[in-house]
Protein backbone atom coordinates (compact mmCIF):
# COMPACT_ATOMS: atom_id res chain seq x y z
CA UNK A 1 91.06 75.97 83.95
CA UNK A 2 91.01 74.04 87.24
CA UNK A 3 87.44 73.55 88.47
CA UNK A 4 86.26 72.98 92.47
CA UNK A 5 82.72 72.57 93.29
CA UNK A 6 81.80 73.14 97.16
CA UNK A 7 78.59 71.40 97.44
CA UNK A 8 75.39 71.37 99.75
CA UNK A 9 76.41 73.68 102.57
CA UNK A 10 73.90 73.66 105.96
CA UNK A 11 74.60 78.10 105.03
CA UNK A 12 76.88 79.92 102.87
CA UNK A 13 77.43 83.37 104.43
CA UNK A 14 78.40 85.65 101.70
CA UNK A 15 79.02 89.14 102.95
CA UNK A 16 77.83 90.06 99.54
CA UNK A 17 76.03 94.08 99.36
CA UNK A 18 72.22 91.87 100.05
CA UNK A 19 73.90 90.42 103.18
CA UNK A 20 72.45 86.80 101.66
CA UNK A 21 72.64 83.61 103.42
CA UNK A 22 71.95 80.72 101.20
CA UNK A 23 70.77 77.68 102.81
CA UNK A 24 71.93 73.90 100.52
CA UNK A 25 74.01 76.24 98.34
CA UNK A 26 77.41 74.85 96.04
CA UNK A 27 79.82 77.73 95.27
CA UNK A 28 81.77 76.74 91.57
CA UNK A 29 85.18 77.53 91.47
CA UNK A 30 87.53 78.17 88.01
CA UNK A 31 90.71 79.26 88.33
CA UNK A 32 91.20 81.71 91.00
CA UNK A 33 87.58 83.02 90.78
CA UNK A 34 84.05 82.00 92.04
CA UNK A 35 82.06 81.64 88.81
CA UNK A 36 79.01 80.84 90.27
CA UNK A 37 76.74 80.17 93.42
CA UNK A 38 73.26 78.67 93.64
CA UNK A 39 72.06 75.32 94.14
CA UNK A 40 72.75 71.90 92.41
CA UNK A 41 75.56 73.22 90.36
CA UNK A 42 77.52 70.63 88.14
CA UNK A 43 81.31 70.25 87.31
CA UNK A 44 83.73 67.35 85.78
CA UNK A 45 86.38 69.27 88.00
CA UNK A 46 87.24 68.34 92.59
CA UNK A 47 84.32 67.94 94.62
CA UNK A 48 83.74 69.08 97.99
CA UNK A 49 80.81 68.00 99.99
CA UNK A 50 80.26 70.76 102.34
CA UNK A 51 77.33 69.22 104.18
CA UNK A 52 77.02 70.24 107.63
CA UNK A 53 79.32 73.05 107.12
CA UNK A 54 78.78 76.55 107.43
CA UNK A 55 80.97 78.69 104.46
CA UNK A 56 82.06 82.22 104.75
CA UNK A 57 84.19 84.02 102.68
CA UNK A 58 88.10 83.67 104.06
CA UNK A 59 88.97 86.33 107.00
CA UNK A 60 90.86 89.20 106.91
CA UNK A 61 93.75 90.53 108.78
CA UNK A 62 94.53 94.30 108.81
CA UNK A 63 97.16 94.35 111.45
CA UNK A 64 99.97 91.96 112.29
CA UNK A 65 103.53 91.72 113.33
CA UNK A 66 104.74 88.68 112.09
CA UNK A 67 108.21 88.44 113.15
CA UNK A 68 106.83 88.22 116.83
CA UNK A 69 105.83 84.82 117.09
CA UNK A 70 109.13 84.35 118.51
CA UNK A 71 108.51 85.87 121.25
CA UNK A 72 105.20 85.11 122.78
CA UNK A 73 104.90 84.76 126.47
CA UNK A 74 108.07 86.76 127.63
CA UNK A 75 108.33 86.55 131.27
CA UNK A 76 109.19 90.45 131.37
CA UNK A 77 106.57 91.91 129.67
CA UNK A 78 104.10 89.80 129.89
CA UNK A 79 102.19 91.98 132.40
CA UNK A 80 103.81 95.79 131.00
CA UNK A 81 101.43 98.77 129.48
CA UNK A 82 102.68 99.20 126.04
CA UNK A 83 105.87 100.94 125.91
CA UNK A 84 107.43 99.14 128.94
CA UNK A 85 106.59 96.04 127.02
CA UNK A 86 108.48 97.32 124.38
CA UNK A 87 111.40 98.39 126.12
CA UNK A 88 111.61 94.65 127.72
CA UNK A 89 111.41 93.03 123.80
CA UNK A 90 113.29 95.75 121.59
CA UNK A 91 116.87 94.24 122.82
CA UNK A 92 115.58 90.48 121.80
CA UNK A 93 114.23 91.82 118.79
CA UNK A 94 117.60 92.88 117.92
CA UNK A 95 119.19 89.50 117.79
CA UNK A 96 117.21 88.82 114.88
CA UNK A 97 118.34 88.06 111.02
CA UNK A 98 116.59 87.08 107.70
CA UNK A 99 115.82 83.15 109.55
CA UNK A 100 114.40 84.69 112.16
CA UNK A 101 112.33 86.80 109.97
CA UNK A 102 111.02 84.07 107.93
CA UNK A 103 110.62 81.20 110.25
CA UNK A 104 108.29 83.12 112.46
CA UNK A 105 106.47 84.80 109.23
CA UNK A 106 105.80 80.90 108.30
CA UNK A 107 104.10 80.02 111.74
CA UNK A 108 102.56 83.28 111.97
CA UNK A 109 100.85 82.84 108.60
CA UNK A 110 99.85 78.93 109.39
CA UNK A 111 98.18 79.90 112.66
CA UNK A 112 96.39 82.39 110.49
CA UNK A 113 95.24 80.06 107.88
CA UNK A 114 93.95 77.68 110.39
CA UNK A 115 91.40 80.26 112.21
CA UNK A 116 89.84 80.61 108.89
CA UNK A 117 92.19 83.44 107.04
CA UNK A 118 92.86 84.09 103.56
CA UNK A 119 94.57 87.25 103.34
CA UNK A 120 96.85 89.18 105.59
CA UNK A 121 98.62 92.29 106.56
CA UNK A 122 101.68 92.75 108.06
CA UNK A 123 104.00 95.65 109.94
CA UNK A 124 107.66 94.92 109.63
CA UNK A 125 108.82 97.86 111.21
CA UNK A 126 112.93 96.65 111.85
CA UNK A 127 115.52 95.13 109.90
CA UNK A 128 118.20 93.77 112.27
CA UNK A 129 121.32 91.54 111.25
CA UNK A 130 120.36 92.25 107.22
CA UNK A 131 116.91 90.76 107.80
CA UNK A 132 114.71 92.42 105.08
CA UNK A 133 110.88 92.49 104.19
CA UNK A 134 111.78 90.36 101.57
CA UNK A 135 111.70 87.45 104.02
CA UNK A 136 108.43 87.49 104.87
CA UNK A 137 107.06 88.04 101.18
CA UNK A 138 109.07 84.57 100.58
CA UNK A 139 107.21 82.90 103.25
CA UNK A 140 104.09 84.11 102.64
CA UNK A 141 104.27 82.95 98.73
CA UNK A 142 105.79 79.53 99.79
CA UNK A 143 102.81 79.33 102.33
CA UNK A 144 100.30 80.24 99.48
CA UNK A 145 98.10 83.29 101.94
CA UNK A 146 97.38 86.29 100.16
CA UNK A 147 99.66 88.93 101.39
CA UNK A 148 99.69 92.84 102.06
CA UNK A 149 102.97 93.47 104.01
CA UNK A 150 103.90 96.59 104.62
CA UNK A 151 107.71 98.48 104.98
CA UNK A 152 107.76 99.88 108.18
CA UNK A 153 110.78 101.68 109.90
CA UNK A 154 111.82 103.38 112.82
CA UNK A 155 113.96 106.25 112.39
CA UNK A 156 114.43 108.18 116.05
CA UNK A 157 115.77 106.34 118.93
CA UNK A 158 116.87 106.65 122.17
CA UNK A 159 119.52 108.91 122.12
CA UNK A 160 117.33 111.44 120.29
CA UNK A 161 114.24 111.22 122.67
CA UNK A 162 112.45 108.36 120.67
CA UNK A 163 111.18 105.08 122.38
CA UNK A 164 113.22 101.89 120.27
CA UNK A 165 117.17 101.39 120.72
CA UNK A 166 119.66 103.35 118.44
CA UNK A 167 120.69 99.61 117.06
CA UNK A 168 117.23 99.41 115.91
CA UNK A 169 116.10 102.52 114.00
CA UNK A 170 117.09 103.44 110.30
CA UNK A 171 118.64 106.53 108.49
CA UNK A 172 115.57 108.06 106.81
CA UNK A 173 117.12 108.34 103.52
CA UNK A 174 117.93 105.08 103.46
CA UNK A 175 114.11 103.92 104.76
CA UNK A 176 112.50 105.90 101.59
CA UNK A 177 114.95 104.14 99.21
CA UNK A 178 114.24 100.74 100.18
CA UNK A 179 110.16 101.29 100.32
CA UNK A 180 111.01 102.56 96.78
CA UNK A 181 112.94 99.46 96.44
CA UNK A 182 110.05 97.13 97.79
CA UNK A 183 107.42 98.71 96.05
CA UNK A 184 108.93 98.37 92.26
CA UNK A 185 109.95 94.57 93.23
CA UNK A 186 106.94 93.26 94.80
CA UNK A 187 103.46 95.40 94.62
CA UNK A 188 100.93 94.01 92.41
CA UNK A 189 97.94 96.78 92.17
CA UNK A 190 95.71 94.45 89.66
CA UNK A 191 92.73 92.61 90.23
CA UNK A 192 93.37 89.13 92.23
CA UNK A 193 97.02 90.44 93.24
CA UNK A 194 98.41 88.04 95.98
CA UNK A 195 100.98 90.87 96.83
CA UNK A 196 100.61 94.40 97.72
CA UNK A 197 103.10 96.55 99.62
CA UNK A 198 102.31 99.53 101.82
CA UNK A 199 104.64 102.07 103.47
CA UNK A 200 104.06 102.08 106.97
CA UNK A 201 106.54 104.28 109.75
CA UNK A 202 105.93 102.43 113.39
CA UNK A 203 104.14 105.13 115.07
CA UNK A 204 104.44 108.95 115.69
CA UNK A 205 107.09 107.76 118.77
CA UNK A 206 109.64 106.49 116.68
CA UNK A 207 109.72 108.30 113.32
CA UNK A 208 110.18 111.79 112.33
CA UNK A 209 107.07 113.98 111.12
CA UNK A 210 109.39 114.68 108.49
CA UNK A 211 109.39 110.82 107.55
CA UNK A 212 106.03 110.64 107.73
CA UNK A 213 105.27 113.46 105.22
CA UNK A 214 107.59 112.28 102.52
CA UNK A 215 106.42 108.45 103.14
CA UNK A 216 102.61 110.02 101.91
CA UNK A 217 103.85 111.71 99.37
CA UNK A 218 105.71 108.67 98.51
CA UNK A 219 102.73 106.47 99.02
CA UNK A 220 100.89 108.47 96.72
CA UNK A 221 103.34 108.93 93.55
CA UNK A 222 103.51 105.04 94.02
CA UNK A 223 99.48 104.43 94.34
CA UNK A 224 100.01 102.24 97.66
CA UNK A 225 98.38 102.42 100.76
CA UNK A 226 100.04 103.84 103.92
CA UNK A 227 99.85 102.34 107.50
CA UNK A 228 100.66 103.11 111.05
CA UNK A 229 99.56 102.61 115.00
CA UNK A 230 97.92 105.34 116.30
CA UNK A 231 96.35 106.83 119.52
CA UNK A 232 96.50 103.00 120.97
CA UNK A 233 96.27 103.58 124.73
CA UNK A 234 96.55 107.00 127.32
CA UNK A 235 100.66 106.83 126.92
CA UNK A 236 100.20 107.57 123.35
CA UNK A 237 97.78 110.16 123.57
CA UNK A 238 99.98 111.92 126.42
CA UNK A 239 103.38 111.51 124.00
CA UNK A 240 101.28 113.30 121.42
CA UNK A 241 100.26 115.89 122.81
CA UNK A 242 103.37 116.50 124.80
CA UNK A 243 105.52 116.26 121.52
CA UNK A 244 103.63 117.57 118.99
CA UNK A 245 100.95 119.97 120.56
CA UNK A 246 97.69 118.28 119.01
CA UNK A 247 96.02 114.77 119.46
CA UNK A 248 97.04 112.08 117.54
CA UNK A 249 93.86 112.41 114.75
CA UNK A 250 95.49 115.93 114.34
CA UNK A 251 98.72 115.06 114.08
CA UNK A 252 97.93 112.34 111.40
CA UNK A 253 95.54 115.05 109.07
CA UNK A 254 98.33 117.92 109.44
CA UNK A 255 101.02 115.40 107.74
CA UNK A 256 98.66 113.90 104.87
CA UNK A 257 97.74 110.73 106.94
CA UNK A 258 94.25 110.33 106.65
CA UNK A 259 92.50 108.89 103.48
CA UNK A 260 90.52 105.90 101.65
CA UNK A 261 94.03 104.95 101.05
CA UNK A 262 95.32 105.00 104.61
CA UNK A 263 94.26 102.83 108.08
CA UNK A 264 95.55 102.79 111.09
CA UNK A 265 96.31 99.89 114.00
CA UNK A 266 94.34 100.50 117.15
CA UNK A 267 92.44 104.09 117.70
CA UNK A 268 91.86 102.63 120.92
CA UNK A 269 91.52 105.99 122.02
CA UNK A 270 90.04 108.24 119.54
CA UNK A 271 87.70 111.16 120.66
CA UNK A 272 84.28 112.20 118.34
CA UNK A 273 86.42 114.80 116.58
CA UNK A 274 88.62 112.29 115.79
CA UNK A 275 85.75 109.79 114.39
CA UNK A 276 83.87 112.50 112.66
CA UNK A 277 87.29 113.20 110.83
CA UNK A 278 88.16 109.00 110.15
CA UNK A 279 83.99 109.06 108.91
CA UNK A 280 84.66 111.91 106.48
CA UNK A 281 88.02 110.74 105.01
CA UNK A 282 86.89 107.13 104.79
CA UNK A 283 90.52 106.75 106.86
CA UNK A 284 90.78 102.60 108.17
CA UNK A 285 90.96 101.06 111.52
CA UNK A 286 92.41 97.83 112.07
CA UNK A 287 90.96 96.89 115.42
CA UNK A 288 92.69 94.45 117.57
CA UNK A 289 90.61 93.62 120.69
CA UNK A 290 92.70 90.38 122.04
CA UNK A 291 96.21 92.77 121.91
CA UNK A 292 94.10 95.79 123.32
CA UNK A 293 93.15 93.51 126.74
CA UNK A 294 96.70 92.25 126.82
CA UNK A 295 98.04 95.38 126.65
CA UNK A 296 95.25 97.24 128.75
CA UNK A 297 94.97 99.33 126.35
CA UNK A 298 90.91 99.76 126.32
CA UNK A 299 88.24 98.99 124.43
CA UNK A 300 88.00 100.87 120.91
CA UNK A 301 85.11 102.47 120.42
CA UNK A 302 83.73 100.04 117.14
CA UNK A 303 80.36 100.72 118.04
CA UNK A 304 80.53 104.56 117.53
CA UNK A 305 82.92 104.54 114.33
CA UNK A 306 80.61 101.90 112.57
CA UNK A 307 77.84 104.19 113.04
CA UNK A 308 79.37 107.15 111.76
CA UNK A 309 80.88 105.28 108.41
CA UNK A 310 84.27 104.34 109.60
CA UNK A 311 85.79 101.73 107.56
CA UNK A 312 86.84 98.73 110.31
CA UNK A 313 88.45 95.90 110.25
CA UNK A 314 90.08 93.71 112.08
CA UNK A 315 93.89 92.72 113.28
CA UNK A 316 95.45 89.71 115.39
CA UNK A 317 98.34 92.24 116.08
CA UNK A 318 101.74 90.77 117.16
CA UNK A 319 102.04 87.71 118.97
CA UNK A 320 103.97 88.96 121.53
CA UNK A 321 101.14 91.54 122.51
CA UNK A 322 98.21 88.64 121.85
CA UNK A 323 100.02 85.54 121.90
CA UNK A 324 97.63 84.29 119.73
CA UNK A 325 97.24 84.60 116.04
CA UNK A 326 93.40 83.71 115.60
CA UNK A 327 91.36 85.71 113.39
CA UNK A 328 87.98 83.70 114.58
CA UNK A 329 88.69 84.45 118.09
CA UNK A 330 89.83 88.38 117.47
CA UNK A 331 86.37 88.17 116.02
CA UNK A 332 84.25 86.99 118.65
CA UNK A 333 86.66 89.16 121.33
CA UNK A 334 85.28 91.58 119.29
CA UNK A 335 81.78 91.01 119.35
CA UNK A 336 82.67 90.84 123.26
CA UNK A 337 83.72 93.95 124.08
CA UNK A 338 81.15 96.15 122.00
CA UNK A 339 78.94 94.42 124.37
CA UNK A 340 80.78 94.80 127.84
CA UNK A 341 80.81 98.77 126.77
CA UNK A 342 77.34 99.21 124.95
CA UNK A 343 75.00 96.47 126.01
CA UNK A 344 74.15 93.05 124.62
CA UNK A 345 72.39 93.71 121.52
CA UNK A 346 75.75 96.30 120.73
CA UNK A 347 77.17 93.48 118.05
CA UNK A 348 75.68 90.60 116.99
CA UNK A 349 77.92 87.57 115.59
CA UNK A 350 76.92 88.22 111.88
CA UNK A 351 78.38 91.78 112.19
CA UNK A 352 81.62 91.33 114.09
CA UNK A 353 82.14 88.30 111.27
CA UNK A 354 81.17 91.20 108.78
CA UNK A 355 84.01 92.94 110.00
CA UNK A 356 86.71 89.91 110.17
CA UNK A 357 85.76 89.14 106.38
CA UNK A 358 84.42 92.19 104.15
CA UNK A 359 85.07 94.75 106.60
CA UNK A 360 89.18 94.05 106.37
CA UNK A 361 88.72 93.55 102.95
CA UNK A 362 87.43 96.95 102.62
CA UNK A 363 90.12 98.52 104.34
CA UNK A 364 92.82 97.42 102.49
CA UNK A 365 91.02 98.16 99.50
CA UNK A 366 90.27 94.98 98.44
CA UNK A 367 86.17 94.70 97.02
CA UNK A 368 87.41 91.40 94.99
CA UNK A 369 88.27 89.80 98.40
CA UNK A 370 85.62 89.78 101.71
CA UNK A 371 82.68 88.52 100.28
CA UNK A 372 81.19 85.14 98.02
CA UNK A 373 79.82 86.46 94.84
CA UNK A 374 80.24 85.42 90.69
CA UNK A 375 83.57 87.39 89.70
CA UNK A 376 85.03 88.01 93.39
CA UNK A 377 88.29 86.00 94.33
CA UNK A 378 87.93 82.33 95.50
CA UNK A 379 89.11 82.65 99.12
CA UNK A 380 86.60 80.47 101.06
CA UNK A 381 86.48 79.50 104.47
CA UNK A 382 84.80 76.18 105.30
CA UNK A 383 83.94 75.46 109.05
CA UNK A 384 82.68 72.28 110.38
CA UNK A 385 79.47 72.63 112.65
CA UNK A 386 78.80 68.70 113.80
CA UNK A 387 81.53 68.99 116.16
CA UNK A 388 81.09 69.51 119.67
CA UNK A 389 81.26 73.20 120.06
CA UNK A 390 78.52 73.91 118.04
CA UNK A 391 76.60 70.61 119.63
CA UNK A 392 73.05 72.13 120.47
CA UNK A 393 73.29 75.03 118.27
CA UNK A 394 69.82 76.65 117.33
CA UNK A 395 71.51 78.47 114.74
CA UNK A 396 75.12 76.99 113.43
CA UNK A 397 75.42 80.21 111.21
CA UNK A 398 76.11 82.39 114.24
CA UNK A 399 79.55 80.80 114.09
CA UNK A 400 81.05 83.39 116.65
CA UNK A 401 78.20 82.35 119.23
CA UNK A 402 78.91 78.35 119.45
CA UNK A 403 81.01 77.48 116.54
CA UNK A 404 84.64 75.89 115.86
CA UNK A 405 87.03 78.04 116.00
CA UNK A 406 89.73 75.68 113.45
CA UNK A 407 88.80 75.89 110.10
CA UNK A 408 87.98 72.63 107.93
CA UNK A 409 89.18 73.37 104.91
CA UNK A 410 90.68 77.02 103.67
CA UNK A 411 90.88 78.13 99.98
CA UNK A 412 92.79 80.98 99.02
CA UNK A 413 92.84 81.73 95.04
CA UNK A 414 91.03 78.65 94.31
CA UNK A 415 94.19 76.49 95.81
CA UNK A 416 93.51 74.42 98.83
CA UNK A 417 95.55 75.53 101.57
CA UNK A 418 94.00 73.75 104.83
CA UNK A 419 92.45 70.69 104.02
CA UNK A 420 90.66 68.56 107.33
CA UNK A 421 92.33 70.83 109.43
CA UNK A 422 95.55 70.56 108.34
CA UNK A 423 97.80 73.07 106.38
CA UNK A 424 98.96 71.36 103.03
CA UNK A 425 101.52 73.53 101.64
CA UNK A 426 103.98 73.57 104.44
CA UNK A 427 106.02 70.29 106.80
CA UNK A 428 104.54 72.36 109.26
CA UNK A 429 106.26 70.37 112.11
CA UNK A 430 109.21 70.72 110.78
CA UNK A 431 108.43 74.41 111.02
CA UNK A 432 107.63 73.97 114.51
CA UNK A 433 110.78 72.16 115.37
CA UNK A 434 112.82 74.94 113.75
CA UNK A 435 110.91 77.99 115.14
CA UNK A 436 111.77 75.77 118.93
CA UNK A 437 115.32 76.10 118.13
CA UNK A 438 115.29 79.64 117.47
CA UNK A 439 113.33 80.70 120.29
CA UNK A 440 115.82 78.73 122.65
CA UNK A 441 118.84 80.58 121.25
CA UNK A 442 117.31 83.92 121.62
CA UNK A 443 116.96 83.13 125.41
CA UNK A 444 120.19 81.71 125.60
């Protein structure tokens, strides 16, 4: 097997169940596993000399939309609340086809990678022009990111009272046969898998609660996880209870939504019933501060569901409600906001980097990702503390504080995916160039 040895980092950061930090550490690597850490370790195998670097295990995103880094910046909804901002993009949207789909999966993933991220979710929720989630599970394996997409859908449009565009939404029989469909060609539930599928319906504005029941019950004969936004700003607590009688936390436990094996996007705007119930179930958040300011959506109340036992993690969401796709910088937004609402010592950078790594990991059920211990996957993040942002540092290790926020080098399965600060597996400005032309035609 192929051996890497990561040698003599300033701290390794391992998120492991003692919280160690391990100053002048090495971290051996064979095959896709870390077989050992500890200090002057030996191999005949590639050597890299992590001196002045600070290593953490590789981030994790819980919440993305991929296909929308096509649409960043859009003059008409760049300053919309949430569902205006997706009645400006939902026509665009609709232009798009299998290309589309994958181009902007590739540059999504690669602007992942760079902040420091080794495995990621993502919410295709619509299937234009014959554009299928098969398209992103391409890019992400040609990219080399481990990947937990999910097979979203949107079954109740306009002409029915729903939010999205008729064009857009999906018969529901033909939603459950294709998350069948996904699930038998591409989920991988064993140990080191660097594919898993979840079912995922948008949001309880543009599915049925029909849909949603059968998709658990589907998730659940299929042992995957299930995914969906919910109670993301006032709007969506108003449609709720207008629709459906109950809050959104209600409306998710009534149709078999809450669970170990479930998390949801958001929760900007969940109430202490709501926790209490998330805290009990061991039901996910994927918490995506940068999207939540865009949007003005609120601040999520982190603070309080970490307290009470709520799994958390965290989410970049799409780039066209960020547009951004930094994991680093969700993190320290993060560590941000607990403080604007609770106070300065609310969230320190070691625990909002807890979240971004083992927390996300934890949420998609994934204990052999998130942390830097023997046996756990070899997705390592190294970060480069000589250079000027972290210039006067007392303590480089508080990397969300006064650190870089480009990774040096990224591994993901013991393959090298970012080396000096450049992605290796893709022409990435080739990429670039193509993703360019696309945008321009669907402005044209």
């Amino acid at each position: 097997m192929t051996e890497i040895l990561i040698k003599n980092a300033d701290t390794i950061l391992t998120m492991d169940d003692a919280r160690q930090e391990l100053p002048g550490a090495d971290i051996l690597i064979v095959g896709g596993q870390i077989a050992q850490i500890g200090h002057n370790l030996q191999t005949d195998g590639e050597i890299h000399d992590a001196a002045g670097c600070v290593v953490t295990p590789g981030l994790v995103n819980t919440h993305h939309h991929l296909y929308q880094t096509l649409t960043r910046a859009v003059p008409g909804g760049q300053d919309a609340l949430l569902f205006g901002w997706l009645q400006t993009l939902y026509p665009i949207w609709s232009r798009f086809g299998p290309e589309e789909m994958f181009v902007s999966a590739q540059i999504g993933l690669a602007e992942l990678a760079l902040s420091g991220c080794t495995l990621s979710s993502d919410h295709l929720y619509l299937y234009p022009n014959g554009a299928r989630l098969d398209d992103t599970i391409a890019a992400a394996a040609e990219i080399g990111l481990r990947f937990h997409p999910t097979r979203g859908a949107m079954s109740i449009g306009e002409s029915d009272g729903g939010l999205p565009p008729d064009a857009l939404v999906e018969v529901e029989s033909d939603i459950l046969d294709d998350m069948i469909r996904v699930v038998d060609a591409f989920h991988d539930p064993s140990d080191g898998a660097m594919c898993r599928v979840g079912l995922a319906p948008c949001s309880p504005f543009s599915v049925s609660r029909d849909l949603m029941r059968d998709t658990a019950i589907l998730a659940r004969d299929k042992g995957v996880m299930l995914h969906t936004h919910l109670a993301e700003n006032d709007e969506d607590i108003a449609y709720s209870q207008a629709q459906f009688g109950c809050r959104p936390g209600q409306y998710a436990e009534d149709l078999g939504w809450t669970g170990s094996d479930v998390w949801h996007a958001h929760c900007v705007k969940l109430d202490g019933v709501e926790i209490d119930l998330f805290a009990r179930t061991q039901t996910g958040v994927a918490h995506c501060p940068c999207s939540n300011c865009r949007l003005g959506s609120g601040i999520a109340p982190v603070r309080t569901m970490r307290d009470h036992g709520v799994p958390v993690g965290l989410g970049a969401d799409g780039s066209a409600s960020n547009d951004n796709g930094s994991l680093i910088l969700e993190a320290r937004q993060a560590m941000l906001l607990q403080r604007v609402a609770n106070g300065a010592d609310a969230m320190s950078s070691r625990e909002a980097l807890e979240i971004a790594t083992r927390g996300g990991a934890d949420v998609l059920n994934r204990p052999d990702c998130g942390r830097l211990e023997p046996g756990k996957r070899a997705d390592i993040a190294i970060w480069d503390t000589r250079g000027i942002e972290s210039a006067g540092s007392w303590d480089p290790a508080a990397l969300l504080l006064a650190g870089p926020m480009k990774v040096k080098h990224l591994f993901v399965e013991g393959r090298q995916i970012v080396r000096d600060g450049h992605v290796t597996t893709l022409d990435l400005p080739r990429v670039i160039e193509r993703q360019t032309q696309l945008a321009r035609a669907l402005q044209a």
